[in-house]
N, C-alpha and C. Protein backbone atom coordinates (compact mmCIF):
# COMPACT_ATOMS: atom_id res chain seq x y z
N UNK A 1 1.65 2.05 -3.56
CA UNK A 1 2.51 2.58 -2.53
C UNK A 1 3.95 2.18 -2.81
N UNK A 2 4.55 3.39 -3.18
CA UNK A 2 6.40 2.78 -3.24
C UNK A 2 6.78 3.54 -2.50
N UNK A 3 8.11 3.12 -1.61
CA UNK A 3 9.12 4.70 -0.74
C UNK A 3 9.52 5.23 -2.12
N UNK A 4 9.67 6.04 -1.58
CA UNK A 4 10.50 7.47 -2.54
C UNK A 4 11.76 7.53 -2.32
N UNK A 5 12.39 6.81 -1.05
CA UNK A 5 13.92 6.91 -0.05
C UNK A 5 14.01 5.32 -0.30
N UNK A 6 14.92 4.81 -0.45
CA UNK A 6 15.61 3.86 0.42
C UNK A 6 15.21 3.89 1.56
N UNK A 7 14.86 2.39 2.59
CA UNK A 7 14.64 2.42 3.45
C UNK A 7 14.00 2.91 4.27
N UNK A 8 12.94 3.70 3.72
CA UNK A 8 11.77 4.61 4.47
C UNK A 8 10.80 3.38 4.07
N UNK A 9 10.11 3.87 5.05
CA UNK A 9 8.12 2.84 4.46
C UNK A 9 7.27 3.24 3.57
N UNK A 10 6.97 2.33 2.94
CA UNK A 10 5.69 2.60 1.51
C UNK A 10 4.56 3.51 2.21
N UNK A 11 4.39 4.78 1.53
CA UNK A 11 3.69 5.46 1.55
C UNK A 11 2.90 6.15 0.57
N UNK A 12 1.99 6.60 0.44
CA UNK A 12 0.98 7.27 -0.57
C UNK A 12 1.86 8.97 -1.27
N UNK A 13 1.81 9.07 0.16
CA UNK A 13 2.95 10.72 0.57
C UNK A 13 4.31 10.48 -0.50
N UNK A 14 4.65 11.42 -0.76
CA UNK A 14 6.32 11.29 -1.62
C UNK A 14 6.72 12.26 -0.57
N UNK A 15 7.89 11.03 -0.11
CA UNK A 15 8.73 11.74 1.10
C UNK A 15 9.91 11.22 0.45
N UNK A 16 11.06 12.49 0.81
CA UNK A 16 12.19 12.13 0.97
C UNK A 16 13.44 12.49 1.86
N UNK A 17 14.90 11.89 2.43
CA UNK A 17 15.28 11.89 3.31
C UNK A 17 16.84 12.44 2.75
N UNK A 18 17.34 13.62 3.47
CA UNK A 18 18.36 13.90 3.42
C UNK A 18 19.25 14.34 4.52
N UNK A 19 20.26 13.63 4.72
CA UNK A 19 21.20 13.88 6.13
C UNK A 19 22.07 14.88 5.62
N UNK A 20 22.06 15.89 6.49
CA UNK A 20 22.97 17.07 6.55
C UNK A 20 23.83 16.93 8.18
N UNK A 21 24.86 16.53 7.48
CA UNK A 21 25.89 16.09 9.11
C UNK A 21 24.85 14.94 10.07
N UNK A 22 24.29 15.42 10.79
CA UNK A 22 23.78 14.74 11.92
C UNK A 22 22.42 15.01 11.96
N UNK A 23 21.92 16.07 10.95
CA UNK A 23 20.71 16.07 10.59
C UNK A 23 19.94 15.55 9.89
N UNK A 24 18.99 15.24 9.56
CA UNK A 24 17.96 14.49 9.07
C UNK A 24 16.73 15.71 8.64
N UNK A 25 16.42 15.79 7.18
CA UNK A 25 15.86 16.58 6.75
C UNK A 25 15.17 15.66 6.08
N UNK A 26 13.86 15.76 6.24
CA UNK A 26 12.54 14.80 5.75
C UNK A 26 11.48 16.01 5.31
N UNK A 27 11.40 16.08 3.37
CA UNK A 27 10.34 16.61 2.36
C UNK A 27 9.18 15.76 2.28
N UNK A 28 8.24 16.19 2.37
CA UNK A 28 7.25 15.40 2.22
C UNK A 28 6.19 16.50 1.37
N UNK A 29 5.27 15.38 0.61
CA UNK A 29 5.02 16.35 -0.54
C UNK A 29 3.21 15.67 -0.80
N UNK A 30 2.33 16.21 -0.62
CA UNK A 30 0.63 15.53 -0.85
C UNK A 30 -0.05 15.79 0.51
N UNK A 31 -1.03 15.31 0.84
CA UNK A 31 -1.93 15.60 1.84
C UNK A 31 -1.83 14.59 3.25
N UNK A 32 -1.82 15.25 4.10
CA UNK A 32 -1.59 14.64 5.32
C UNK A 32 -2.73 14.75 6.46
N UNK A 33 -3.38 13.62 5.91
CA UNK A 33 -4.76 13.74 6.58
C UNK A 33 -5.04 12.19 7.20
N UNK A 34 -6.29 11.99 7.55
CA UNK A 34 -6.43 10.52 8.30
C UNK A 34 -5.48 9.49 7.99
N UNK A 35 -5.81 9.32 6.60
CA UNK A 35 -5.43 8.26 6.00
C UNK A 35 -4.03 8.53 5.92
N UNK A 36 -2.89 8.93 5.42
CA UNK A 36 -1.56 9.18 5.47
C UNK A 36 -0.93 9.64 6.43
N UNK A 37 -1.66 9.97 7.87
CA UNK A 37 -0.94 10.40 9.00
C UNK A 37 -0.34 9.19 9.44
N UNK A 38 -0.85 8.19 9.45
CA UNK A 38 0.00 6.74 10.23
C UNK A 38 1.14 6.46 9.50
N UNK A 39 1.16 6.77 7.59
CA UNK A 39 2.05 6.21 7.26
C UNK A 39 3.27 7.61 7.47
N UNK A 40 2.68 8.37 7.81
CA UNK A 40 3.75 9.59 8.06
C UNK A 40 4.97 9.59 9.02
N UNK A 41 3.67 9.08 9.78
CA UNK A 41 4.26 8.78 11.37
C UNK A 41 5.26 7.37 11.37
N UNK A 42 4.78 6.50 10.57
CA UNK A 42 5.98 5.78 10.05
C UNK A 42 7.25 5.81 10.02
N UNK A 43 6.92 6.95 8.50
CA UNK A 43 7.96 7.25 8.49
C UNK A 43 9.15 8.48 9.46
N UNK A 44 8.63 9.23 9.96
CA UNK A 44 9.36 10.22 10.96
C UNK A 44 9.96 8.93 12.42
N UNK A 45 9.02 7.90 12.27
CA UNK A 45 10.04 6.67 13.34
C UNK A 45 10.87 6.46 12.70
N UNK A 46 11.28 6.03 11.30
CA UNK A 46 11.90 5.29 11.19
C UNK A 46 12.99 6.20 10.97
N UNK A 47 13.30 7.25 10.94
CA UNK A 47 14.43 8.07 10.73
C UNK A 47 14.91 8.73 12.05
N UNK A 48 13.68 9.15 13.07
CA UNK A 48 14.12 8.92 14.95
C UNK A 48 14.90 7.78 15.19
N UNK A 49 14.37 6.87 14.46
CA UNK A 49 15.45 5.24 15.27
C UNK A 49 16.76 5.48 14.50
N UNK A 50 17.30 6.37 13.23
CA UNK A 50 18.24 6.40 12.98
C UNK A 50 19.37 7.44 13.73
N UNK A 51 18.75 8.05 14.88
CA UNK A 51 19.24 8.87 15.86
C UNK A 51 19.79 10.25 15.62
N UNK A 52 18.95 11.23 14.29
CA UNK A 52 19.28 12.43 14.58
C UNK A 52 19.56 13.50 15.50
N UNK A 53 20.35 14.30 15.72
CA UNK A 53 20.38 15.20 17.00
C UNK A 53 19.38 16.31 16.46
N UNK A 54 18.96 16.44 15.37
CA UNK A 54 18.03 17.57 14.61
C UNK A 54 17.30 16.60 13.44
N UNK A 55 15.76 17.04 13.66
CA UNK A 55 14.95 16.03 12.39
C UNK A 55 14.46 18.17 11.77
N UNK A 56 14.26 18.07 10.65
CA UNK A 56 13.76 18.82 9.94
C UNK A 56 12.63 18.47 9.18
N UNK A 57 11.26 18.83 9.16
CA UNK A 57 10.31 18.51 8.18
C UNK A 57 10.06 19.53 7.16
N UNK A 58 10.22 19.28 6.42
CA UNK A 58 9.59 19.83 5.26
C UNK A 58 8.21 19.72 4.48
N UNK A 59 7.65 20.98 4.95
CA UNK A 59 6.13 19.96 4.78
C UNK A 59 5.45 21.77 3.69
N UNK A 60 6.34 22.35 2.90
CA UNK A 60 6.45 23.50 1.50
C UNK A 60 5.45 22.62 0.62
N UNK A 61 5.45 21.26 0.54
CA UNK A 61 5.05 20.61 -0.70
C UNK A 61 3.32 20.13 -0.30
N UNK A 62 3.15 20.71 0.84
CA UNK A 62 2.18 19.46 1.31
C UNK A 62 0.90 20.55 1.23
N UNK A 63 0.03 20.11 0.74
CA UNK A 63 -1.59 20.38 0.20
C UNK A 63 -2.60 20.74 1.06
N UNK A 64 -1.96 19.62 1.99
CA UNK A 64 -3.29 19.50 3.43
C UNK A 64 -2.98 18.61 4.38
N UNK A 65 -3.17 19.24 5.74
CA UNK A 65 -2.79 19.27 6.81
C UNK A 65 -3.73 19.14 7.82
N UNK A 66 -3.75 18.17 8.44
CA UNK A 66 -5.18 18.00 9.67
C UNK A 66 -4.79 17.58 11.05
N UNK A 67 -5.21 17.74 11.72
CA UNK A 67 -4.79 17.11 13.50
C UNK A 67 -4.08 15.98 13.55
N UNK A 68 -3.94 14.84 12.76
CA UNK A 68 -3.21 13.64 12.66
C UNK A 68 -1.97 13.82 12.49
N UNK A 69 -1.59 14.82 11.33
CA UNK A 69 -0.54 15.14 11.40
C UNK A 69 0.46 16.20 12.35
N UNK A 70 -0.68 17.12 13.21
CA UNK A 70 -0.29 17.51 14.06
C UNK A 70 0.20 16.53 15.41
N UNK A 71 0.03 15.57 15.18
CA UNK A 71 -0.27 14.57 16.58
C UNK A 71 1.14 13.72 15.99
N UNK A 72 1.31 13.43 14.82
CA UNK A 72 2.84 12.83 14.67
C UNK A 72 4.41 13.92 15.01
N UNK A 73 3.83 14.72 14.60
CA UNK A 73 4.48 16.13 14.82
C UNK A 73 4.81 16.29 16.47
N UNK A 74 3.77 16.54 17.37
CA UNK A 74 3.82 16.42 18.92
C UNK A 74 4.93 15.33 19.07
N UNK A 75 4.21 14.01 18.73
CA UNK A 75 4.95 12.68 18.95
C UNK A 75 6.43 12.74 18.73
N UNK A 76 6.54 13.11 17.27
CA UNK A 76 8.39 13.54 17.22
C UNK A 76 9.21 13.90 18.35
N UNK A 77 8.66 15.60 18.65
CA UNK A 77 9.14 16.39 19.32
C UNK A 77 8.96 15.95 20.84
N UNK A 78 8.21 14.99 21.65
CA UNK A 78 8.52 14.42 23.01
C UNK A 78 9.54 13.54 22.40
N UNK A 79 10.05 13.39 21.47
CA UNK A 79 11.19 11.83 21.51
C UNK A 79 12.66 12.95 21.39
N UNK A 80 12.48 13.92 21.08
CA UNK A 80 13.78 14.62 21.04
C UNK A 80 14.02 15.46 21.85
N UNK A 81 15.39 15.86 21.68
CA UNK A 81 15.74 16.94 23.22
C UNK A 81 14.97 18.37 22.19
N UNK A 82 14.69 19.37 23.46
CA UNK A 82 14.47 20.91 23.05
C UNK A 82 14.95 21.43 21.88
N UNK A 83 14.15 21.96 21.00
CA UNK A 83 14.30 22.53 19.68
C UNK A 83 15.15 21.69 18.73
N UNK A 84 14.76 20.51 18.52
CA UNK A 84 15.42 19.75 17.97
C UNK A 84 14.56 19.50 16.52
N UNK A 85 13.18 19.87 16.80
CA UNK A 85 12.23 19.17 15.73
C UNK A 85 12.01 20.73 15.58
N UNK A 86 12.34 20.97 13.80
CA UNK A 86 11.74 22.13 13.43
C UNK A 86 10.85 21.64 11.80
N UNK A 87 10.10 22.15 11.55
CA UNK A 87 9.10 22.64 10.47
C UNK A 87 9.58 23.65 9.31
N UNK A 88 9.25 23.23 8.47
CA UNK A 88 9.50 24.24 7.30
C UNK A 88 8.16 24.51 6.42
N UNK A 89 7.63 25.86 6.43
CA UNK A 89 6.35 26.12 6.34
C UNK A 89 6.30 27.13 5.44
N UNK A 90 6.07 27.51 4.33
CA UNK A 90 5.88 28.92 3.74
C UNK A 90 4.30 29.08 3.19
N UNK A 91 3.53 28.14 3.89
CA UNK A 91 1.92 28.51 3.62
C UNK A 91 1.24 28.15 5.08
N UNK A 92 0.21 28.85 4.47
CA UNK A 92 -0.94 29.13 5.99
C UNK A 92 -1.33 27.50 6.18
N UNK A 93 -1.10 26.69 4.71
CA UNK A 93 -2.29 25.28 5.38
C UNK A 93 -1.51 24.52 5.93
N UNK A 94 -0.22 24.74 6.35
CA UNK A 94 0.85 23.90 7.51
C UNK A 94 1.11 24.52 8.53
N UNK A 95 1.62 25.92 8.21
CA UNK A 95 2.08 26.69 9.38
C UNK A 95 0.35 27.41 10.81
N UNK A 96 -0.35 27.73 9.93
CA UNK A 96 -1.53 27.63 10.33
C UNK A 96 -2.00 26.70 11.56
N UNK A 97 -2.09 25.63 11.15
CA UNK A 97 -2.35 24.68 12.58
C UNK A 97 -1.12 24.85 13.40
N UNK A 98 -0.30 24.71 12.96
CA UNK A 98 1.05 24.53 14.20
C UNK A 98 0.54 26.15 15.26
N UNK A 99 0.53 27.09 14.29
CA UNK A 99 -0.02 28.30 15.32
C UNK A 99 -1.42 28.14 15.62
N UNK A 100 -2.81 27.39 15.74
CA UNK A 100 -3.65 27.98 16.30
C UNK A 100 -3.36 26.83 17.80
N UNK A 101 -2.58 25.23 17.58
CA UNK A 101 -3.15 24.78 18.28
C UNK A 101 -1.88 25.41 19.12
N UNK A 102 -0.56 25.61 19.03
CA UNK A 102 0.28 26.60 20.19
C UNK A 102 1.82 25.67 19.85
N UNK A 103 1.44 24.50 18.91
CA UNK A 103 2.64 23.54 18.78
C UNK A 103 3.79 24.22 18.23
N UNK A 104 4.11 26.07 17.58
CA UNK A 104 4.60 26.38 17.76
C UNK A 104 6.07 26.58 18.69
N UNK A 105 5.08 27.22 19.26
CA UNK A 105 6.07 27.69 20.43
C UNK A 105 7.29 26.39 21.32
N UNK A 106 6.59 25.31 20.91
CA UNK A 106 7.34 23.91 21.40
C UNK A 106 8.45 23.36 19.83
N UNK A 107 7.96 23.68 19.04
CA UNK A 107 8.58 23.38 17.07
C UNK A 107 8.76 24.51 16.73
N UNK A 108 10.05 24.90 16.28
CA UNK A 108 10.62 25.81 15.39
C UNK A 108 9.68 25.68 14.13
N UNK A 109 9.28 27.13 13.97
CA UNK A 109 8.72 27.01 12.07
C UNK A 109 9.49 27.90 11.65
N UNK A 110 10.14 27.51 10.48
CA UNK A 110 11.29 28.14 9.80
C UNK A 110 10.56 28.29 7.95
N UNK A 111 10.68 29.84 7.41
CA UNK A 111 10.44 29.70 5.69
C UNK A 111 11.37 29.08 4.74
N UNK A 112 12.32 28.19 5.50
CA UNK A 112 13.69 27.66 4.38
C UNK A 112 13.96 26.69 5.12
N UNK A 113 15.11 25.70 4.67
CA UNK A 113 15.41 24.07 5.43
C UNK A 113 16.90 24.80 6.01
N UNK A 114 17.13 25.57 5.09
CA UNK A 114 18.75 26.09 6.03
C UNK A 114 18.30 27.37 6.97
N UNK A 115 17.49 28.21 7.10
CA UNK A 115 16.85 28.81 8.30
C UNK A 115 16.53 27.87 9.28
N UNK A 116 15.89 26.57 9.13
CA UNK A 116 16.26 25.55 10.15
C UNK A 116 17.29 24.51 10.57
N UNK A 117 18.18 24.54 9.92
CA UNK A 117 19.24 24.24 10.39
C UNK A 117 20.40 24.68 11.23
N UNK A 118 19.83 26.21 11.24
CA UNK A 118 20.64 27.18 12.35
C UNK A 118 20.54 27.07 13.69
């Protein structure tokens, strides 16, 4: 387990962190399932405590996707104001759950990181 960022937490996941103005754009790249949802969730605290007005995930790179990670995802988005937490999705095995369970309609899913930054 090494961070991939400065100052992010050792994770399995290769995540990385890029501030655009006041944004916070977090790539994350491997499977996000039992086992790597806690350290996920980790990491998406530790860049909330750095007080973005907009977090962006990037989750283009990511393999696999299960309820855990939907549940860090939820968790984000009660810590921020309205449409603040958006998704970046260009496959069914991320964007997929966000639409069956409805977490949509509460998270922007955007096919690009600058379509979510708008």
């Amino acid at each position: 387990m090494t961070p991939s960022t400065p100052d992010l937490p050792a994770t399995d996941l290769a995540v990385t962190l890029d501030w655009r103005g006041r944004a916070a754009v977090l790539a994350v790249a491997g499977e996000i399932d039992l086992v790597s949802a806690p350290e996920f969730g980790e990491v998406v605290d530790v860049v909330l405590a750095s007080g973005p007005e907009k977090l962006v995930v990037d989750l283009r790179a990511v393999t696999f996707f299960c309820s855990a990670g939907l549940q860090v995802l939820a968790a984000a988005h009660r810590r921020l104001a309205e449409r603040a937490l958006c998704v970046v999705s260009d496959s069914p095995v991320t964007s997929g759950p966000l639409k069956t369970t409805g977490l949509d309609t509460w998270i922007g899913v955007h096919p690009t990181v600058d379509e979510a930054l708008t």
